[in-house]
N, C-alpha and C. Protein backbone atom coordinates (compact mmCIF):
# COMPACT_ATOMS: atom_id res chain seq x y z
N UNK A 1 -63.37 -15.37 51.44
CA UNK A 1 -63.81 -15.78 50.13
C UNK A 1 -64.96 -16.78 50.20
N UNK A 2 -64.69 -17.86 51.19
CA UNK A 2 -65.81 -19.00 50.90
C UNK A 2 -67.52 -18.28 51.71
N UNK A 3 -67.47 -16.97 52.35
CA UNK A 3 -68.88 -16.35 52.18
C UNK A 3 -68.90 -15.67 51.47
N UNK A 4 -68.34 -15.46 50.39
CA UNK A 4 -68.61 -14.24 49.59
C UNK A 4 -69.16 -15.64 48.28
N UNK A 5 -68.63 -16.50 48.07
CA UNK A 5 -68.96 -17.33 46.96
C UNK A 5 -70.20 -18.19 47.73
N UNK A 6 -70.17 -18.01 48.71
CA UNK A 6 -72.08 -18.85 49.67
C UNK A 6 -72.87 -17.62 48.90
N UNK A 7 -72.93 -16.26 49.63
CA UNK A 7 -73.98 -15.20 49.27
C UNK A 7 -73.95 -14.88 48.00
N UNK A 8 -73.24 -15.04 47.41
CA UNK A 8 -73.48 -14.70 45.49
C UNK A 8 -73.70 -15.79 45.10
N UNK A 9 -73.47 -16.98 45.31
CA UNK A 9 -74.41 -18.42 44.87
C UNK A 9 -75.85 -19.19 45.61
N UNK A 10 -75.71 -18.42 46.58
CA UNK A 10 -76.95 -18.87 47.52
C UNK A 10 -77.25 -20.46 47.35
N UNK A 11 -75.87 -20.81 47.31
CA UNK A 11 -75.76 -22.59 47.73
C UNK A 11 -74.37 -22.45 48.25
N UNK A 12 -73.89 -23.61 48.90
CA UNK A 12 -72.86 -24.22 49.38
C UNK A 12 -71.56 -24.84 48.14
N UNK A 13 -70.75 -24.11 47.26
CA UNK A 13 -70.54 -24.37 46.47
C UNK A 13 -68.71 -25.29 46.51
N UNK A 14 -69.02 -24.84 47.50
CA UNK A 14 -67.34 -25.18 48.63
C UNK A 14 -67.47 -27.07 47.89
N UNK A 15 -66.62 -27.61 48.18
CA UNK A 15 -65.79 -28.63 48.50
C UNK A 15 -64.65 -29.04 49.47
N UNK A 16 -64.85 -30.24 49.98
CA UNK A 16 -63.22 -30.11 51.23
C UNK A 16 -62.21 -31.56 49.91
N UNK A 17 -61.18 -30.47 49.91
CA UNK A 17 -60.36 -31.49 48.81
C UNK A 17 -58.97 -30.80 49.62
N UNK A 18 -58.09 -32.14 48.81
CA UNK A 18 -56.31 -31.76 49.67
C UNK A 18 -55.81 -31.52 48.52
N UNK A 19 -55.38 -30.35 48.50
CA UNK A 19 -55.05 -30.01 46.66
C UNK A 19 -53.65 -28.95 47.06
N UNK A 20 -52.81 -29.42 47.94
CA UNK A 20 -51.53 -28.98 47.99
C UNK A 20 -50.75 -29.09 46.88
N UNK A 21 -49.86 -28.31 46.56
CA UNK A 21 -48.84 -28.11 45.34
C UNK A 21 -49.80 -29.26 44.55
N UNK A 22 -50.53 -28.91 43.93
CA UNK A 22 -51.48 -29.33 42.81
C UNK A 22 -51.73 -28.60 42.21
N UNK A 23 -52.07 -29.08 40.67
CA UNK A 23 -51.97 -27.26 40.07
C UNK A 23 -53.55 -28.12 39.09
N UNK A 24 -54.55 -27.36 39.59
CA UNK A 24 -56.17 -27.90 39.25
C UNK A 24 -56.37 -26.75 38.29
N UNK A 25 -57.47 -27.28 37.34
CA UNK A 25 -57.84 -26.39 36.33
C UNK A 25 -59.09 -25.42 37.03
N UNK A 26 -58.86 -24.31 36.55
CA UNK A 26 -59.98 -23.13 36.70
C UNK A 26 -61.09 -23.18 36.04
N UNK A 27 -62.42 -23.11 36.45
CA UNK A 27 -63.54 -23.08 36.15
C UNK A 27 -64.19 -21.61 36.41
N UNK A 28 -63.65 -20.76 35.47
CA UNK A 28 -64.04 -19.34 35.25
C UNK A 28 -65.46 -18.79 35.26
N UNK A 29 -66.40 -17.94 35.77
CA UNK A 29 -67.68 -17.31 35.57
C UNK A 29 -67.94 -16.18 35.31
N UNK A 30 -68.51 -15.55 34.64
CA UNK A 30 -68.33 -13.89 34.46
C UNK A 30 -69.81 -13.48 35.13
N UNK A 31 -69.56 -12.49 36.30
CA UNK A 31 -70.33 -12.45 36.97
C UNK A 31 -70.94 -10.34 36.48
N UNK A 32 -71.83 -9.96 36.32
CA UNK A 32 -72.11 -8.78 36.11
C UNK A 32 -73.03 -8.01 36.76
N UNK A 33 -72.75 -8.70 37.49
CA UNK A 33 -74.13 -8.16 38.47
C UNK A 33 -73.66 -7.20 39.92
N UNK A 34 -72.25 -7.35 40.16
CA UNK A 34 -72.03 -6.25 40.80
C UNK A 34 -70.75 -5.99 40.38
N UNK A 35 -69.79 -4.69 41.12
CA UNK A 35 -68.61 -4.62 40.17
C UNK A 35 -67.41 -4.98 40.96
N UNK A 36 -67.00 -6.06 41.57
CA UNK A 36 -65.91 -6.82 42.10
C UNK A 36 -65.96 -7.88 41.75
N UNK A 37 -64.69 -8.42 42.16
CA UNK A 37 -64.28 -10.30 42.23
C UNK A 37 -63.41 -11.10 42.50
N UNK A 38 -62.73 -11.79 43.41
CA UNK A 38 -62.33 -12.51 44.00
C UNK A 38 -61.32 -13.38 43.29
N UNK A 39 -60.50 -13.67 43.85
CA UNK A 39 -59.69 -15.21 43.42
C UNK A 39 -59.08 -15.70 44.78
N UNK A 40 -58.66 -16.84 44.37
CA UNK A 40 -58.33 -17.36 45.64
C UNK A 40 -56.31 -17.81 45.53
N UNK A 41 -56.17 -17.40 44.26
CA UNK A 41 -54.64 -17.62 44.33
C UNK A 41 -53.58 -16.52 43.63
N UNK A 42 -52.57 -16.68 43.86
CA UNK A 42 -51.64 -15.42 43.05
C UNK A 42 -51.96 -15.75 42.09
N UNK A 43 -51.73 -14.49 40.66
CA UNK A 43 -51.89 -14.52 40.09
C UNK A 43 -50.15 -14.39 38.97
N UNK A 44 -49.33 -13.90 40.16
CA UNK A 44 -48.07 -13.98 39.89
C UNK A 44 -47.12 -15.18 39.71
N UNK A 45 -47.68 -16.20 40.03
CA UNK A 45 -46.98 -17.21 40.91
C UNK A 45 -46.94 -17.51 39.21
N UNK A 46 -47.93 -17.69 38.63
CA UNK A 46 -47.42 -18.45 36.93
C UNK A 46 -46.11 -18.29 36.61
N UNK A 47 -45.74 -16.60 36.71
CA UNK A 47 -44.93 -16.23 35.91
C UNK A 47 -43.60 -16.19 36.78
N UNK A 48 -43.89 -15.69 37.81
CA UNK A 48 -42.84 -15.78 38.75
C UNK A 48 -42.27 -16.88 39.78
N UNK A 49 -42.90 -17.88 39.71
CA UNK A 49 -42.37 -18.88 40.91
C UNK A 49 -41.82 -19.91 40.07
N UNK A 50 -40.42 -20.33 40.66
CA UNK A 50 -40.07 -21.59 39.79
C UNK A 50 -39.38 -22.25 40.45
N UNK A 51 -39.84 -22.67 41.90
CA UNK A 51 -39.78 -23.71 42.89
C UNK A 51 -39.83 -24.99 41.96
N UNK A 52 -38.51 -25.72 41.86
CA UNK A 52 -39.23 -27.05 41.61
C UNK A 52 -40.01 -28.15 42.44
N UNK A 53 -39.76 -27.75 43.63
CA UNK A 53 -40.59 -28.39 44.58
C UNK A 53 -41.94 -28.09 44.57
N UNK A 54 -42.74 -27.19 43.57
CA UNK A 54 -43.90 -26.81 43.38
C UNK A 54 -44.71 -27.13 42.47
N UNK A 55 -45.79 -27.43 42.27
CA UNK A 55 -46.27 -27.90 41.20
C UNK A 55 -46.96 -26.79 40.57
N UNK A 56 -46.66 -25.31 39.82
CA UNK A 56 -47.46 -24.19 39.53
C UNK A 56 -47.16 -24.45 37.99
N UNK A 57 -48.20 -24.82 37.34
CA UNK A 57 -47.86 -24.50 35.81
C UNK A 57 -47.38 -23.14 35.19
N UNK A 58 -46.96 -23.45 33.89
CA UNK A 58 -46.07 -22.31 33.25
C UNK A 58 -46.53 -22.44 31.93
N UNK A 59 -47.48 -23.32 31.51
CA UNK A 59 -47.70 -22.88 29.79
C UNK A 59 -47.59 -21.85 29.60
N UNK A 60 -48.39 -21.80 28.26
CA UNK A 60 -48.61 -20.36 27.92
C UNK A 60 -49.98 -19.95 28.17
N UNK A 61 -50.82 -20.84 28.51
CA UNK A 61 -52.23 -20.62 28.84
C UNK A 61 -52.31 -20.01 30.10
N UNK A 62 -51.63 -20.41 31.10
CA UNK A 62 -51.29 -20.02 32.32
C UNK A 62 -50.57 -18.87 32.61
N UNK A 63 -49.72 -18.52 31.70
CA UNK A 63 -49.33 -17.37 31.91
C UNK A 63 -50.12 -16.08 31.32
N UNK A 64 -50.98 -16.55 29.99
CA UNK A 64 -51.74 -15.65 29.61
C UNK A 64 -52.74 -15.00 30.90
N UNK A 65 -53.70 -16.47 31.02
CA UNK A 65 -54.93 -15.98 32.16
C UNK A 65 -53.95 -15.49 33.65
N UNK A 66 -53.35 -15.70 34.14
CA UNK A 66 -52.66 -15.06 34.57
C UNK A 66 -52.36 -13.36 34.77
N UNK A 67 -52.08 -13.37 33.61
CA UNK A 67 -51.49 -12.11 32.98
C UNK A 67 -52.84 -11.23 32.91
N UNK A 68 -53.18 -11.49 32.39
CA UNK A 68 -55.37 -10.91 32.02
C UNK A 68 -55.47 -10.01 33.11
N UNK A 69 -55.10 -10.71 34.62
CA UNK A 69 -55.70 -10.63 35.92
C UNK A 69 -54.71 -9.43 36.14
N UNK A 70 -53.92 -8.86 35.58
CA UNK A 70 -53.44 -7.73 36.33
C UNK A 70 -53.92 -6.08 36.52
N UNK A 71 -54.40 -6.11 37.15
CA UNK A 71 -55.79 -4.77 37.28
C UNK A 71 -54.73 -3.80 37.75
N UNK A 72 -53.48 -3.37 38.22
CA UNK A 72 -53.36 -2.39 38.18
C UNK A 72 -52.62 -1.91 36.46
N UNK A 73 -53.04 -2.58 35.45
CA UNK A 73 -52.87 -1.91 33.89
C UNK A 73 -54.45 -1.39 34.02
N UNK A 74 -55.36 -1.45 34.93
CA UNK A 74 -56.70 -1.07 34.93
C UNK A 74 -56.70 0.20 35.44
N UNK A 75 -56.16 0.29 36.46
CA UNK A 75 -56.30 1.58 37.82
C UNK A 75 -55.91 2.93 36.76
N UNK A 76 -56.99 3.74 36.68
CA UNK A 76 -56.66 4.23 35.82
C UNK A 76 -56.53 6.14 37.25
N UNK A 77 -55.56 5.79 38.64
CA UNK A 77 -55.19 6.34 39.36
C UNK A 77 -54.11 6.84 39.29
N UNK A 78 -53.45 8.08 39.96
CA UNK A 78 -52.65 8.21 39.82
C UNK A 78 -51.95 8.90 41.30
N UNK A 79 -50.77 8.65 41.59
CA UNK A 79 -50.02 8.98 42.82
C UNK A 79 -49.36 10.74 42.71
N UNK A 80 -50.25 11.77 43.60
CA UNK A 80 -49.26 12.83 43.49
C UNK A 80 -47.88 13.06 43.79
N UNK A 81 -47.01 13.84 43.27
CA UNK A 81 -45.64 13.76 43.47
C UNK A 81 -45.71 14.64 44.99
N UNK A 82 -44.41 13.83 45.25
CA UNK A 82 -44.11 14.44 46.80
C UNK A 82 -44.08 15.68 47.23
């Protein structure tokens, strides 16, 4: 991930931070210029993890954007039968 976000920003956009069970806000970009894109965390974990030893938010904001991210309601593929 951190060369794929160097060559599509053609800067150093990285930071070194300790952001264990921290739950940091997303700074979203809509990129259109080619047709993929990256994240760097589950996207399940909103809805599904409920470690209290974890710090993963659960609003409803979080579970929405979350939720957004599920591309196989996208895959518009299909599996032949056996």
């Amino acid at each position: 991930m951190q060369p794929l976000t160097f060559l599509m920003a053609i800067e150093n956009l990285l930071t070194k931070t300790t952001a264990e069970k921290m739950a940091l806000p997303l700074n979203l970009t809509t990129g259109r210029t080619y047709p993929f894109y990256g994240i760097q965390w589950h996207p399940g974990v909103n809805r599904f993890q409920w470690d209290p030893n974890l710090n993963f938010p659960h609003s409803s904001e979080a579970v929405r954007d979350a939720s957004s991210l599920n591309e196989g309601r996208r895959n518009l593929h299909h599996t032949r039968p056996a």
